[in-house]
N, C-alpha and C. Protein backbone atom coordinates (compact mmCIF):
# COMPACT_ATOMS: atom_id res chain seq x y z
N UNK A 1 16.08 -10.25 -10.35
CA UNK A 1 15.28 -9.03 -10.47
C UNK A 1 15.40 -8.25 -9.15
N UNK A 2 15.79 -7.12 -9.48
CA UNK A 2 16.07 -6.05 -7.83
C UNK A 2 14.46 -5.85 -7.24
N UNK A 3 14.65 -5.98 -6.14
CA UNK A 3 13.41 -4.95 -4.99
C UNK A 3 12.26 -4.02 -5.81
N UNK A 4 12.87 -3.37 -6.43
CA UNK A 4 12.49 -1.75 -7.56
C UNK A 4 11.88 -2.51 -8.56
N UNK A 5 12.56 -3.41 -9.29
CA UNK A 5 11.78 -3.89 -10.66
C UNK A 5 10.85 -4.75 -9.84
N UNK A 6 10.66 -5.36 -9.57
CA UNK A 6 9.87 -6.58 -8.76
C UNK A 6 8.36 -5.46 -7.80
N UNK A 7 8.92 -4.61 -7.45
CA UNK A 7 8.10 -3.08 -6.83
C UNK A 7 6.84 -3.00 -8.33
N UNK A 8 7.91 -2.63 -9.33
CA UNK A 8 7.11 -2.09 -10.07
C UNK A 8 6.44 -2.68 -11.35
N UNK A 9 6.56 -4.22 -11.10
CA UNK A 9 5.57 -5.22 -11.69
C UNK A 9 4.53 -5.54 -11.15
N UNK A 10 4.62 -5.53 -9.37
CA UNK A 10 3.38 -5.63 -8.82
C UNK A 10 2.67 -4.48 -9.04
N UNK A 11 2.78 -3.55 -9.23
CA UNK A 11 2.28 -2.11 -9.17
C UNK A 11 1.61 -2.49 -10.62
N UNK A 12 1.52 -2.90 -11.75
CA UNK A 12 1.10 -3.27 -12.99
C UNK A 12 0.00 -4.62 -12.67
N UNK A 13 0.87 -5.67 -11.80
CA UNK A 13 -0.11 -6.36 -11.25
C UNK A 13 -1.02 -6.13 -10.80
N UNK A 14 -1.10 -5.28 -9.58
CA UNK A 14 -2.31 -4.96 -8.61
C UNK A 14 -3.49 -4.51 -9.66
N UNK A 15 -3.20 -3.83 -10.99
CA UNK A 15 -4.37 -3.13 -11.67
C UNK A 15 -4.72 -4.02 -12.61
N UNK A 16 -4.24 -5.63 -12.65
CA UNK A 16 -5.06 -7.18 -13.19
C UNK A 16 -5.26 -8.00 -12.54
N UNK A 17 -5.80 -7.66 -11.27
CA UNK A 17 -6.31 -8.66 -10.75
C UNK A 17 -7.32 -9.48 -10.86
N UNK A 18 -7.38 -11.16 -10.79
CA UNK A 18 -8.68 -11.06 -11.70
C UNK A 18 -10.15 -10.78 -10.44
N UNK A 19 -9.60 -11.18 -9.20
CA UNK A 19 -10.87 -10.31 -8.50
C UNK A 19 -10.58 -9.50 -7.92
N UNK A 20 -11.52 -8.73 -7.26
CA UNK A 20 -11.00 -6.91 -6.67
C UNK A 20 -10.86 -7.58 -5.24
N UNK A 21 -10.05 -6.95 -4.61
CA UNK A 21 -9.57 -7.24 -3.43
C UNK A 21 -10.90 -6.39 -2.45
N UNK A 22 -10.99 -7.16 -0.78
CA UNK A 22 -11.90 -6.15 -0.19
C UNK A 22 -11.49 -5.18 -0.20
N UNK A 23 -12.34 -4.27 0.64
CA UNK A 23 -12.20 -3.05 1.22
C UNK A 23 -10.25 -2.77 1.93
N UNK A 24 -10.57 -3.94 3.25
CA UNK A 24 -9.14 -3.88 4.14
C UNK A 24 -7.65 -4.08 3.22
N UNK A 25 -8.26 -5.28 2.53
CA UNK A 25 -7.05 -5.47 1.66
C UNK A 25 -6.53 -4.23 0.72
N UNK A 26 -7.46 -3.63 0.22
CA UNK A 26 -7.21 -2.37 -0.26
C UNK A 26 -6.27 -1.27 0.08
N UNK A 27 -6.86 -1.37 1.11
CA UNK A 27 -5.98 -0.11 2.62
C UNK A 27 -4.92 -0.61 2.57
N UNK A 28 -4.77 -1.45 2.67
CA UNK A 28 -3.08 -2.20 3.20
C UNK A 28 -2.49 -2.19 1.87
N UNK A 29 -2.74 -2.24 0.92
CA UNK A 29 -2.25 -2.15 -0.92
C UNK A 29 -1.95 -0.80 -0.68
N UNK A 30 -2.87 0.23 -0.35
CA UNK A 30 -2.67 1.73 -0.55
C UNK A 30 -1.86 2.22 0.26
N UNK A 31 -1.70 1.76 1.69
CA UNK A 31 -0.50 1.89 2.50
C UNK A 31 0.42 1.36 2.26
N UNK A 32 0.56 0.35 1.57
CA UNK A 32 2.37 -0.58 1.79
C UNK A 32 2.66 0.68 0.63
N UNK A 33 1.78 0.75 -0.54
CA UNK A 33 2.49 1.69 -1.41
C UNK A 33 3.07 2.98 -1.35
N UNK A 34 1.98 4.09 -0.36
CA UNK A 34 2.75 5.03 0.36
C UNK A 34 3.87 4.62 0.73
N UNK A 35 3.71 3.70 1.81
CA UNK A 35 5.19 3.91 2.92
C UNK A 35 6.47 3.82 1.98
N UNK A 36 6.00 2.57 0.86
CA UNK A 36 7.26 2.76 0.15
C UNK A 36 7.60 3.31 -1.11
N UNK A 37 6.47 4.17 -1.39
CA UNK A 37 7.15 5.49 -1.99
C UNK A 37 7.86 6.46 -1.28
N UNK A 38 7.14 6.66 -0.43
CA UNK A 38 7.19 8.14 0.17
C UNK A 38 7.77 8.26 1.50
N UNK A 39 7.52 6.88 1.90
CA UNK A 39 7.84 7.12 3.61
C UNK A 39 7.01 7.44 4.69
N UNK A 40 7.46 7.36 5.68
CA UNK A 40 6.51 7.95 6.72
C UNK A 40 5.15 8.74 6.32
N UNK A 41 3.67 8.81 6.83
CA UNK A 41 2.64 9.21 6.67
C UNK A 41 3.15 10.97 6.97
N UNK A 42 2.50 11.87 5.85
CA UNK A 42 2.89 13.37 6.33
C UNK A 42 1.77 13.87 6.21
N UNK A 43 1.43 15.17 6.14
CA UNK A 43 0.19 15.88 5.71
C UNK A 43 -0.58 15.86 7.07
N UNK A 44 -1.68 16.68 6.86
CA UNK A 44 -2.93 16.51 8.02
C UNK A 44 -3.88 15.83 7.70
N UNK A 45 -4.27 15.28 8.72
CA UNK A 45 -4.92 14.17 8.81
C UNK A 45 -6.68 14.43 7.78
N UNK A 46 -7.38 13.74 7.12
CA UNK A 46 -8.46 14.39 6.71
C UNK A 46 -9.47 14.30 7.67
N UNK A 47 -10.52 15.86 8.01
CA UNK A 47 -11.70 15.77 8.72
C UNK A 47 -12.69 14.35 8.94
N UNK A 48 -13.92 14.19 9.54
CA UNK A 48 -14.46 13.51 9.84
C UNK A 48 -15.31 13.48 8.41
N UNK A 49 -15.85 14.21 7.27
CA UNK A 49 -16.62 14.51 6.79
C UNK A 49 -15.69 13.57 5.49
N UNK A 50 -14.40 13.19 5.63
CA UNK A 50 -13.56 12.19 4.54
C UNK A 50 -13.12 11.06 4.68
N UNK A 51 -14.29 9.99 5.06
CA UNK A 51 -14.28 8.92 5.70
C UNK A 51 -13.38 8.24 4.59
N UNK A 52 -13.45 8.04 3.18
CA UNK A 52 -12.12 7.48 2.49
C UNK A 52 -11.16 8.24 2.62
N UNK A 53 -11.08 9.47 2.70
CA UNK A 53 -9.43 10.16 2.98
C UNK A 53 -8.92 9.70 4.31
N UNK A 54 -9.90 9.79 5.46
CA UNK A 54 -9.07 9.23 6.80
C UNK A 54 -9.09 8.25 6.91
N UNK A 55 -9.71 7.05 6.19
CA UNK A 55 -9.26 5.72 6.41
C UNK A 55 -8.15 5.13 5.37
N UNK A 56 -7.66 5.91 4.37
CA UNK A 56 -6.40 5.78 3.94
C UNK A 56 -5.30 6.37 5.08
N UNK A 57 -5.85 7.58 5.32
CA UNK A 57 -4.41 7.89 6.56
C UNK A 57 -4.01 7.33 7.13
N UNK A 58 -5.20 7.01 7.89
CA UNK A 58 -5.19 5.79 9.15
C UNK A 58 -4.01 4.79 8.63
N UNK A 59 -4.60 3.98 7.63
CA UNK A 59 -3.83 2.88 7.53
C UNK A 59 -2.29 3.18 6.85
N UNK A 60 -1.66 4.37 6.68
CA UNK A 60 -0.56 4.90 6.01
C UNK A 60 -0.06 5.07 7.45
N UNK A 61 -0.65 5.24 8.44
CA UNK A 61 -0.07 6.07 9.91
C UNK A 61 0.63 4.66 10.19
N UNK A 62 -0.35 3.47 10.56
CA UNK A 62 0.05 2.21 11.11
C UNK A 62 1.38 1.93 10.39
N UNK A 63 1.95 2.31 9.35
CA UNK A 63 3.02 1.63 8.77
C UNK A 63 4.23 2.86 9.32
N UNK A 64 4.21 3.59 10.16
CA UNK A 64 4.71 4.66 10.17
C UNK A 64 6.11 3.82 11.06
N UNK A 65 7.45 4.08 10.66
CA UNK A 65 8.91 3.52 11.27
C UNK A 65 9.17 2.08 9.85
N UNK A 66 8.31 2.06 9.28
CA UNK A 66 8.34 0.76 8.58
C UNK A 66 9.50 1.79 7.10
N UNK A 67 10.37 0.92 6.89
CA UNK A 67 11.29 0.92 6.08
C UNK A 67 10.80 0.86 4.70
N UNK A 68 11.38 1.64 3.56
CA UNK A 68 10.46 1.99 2.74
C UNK A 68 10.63 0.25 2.12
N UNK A 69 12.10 -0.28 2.06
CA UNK A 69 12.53 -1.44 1.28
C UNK A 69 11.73 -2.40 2.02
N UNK A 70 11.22 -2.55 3.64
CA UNK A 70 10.07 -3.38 3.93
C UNK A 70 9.08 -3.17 3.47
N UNK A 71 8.43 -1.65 3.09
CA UNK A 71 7.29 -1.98 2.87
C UNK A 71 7.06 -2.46 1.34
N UNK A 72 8.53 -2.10 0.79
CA UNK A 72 8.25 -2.73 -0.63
C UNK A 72 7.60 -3.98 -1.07
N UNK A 73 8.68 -4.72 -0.33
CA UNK A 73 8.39 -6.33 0.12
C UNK A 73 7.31 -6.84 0.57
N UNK A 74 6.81 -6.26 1.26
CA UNK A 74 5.96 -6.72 1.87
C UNK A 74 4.47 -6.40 0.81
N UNK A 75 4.40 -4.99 0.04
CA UNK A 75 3.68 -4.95 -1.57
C UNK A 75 3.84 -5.85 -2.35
N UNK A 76 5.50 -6.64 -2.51
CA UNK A 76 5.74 -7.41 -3.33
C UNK A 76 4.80 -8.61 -3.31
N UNK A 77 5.03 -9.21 -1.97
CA UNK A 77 4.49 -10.07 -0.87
C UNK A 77 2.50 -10.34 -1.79
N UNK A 78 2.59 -9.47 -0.89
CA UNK A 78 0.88 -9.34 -0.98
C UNK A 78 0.16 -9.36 -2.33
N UNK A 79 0.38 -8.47 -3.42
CA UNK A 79 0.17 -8.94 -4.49
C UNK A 79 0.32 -10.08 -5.26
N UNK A 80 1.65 -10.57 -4.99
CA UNK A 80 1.74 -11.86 -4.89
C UNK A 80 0.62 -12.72 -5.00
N UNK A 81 0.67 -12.89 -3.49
CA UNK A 81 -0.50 -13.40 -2.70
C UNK A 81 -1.92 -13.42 -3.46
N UNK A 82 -2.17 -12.56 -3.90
CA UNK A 82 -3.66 -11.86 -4.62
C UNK A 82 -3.74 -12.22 -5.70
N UNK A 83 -2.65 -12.88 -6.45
CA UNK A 83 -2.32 -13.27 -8.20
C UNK A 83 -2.89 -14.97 -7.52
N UNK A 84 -2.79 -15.45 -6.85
CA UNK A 84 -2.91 -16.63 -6.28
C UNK A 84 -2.24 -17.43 -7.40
């Protein structure tokens, strides 16, 4: 199974999990998935008044140089992980 299909079973996974992941774990689900859709973090940053919009940024920024095919893996990885 390629990188891409394996990408996009966890992506089906992540939405049966049988428990909800925390808060952090979340961020890091919502960032590995940016980086490896999209790539690098773009856009402006959200005000103070979008404490869930800037704490998704935030954690999309930290992955920023990270390779989209790492961060795939590393989605792959983690969900994984979360299916226990």
């Amino acid at each position: 199974m390629s990188l891409q299909d394996q990408f996009a079973q966890a992506q089906i996974d992540s939405k049966n999990l049988s428990e909800r992941p925390d808060n952090m774990t979340l961020l890091k689900i919502y960032a590995l998935y940016k980086q490896a859709a999209n790539g690098d973090v773009s856009g402006e940053r959200p005000g103070f008044t979008d404490m869930i919009g800037r704490a998704k940024f935030d954690a999309w920024d930290q992955l920023k140089g990270t390779s989209q095919e790492d961060a795939m893996q590393q989605y792959v990885d983690l969900i994984e992980e979360l299916k226990g």
